[in-house]
Protein backbone atom coordinates (compact mmCIF):
# COMPACT_ATOMS: atom_id res chain seq x y z
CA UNK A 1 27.11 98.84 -30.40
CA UNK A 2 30.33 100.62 -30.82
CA UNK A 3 33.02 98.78 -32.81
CA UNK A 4 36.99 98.81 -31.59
CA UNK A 5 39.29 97.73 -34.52
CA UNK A 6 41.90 95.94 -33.33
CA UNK A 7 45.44 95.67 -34.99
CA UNK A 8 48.42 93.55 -34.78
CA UNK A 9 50.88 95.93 -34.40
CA UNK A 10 51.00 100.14 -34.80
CA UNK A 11 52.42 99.56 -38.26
CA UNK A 12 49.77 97.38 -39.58
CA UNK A 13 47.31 100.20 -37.92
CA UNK A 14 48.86 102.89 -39.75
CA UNK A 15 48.74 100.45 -43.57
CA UNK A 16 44.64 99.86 -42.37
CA UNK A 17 43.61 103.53 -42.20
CA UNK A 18 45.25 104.19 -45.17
CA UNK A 19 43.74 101.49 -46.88
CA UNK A 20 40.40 102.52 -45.45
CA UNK A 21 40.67 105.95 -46.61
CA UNK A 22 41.82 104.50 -50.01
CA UNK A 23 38.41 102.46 -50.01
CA UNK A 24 36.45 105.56 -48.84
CA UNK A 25 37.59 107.76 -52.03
CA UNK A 26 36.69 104.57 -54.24
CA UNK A 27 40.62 103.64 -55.17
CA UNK A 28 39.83 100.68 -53.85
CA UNK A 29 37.85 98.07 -54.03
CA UNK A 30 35.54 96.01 -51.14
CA UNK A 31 37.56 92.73 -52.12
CA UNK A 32 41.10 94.46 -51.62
CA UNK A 33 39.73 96.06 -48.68
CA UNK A 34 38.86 92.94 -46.95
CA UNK A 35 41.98 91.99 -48.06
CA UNK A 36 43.55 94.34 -45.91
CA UNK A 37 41.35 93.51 -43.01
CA UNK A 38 42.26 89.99 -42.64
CA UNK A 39 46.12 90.87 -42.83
CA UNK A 40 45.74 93.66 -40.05
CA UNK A 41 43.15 92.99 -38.19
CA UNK A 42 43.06 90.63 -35.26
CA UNK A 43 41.10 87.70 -35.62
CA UNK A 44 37.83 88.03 -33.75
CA UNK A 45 37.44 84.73 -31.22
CA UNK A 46 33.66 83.20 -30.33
CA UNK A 47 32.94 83.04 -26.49
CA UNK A 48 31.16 80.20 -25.02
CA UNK A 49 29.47 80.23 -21.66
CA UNK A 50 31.59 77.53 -20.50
């Protein structure tokens, strides 16, 4: 399964993968990273059948 990030807008793209790098070198920390994720990330919905 291949995962697609989604972001809100180009900017908040641009703030994640530097954030992600950040977290990648260890500057950062899993809690600020998730931090990160929940302010440029677009919320994932849950699909029923119906």
């Amino acid at each position: 399964m291949i995962k697609i990030k989604t972001y809100k807008s180009d900017a908040f793209a641009a703030i994640h993968e530097t954030a992600d790098g950040m977290f990648e070198a260890g500057v950062i920390d899993k809690q600020t990273m998730r931090s990160f994720d929940s302010s440029c990330l677009t919320a994932i919905h849950d699909f029923t059948g119906e």
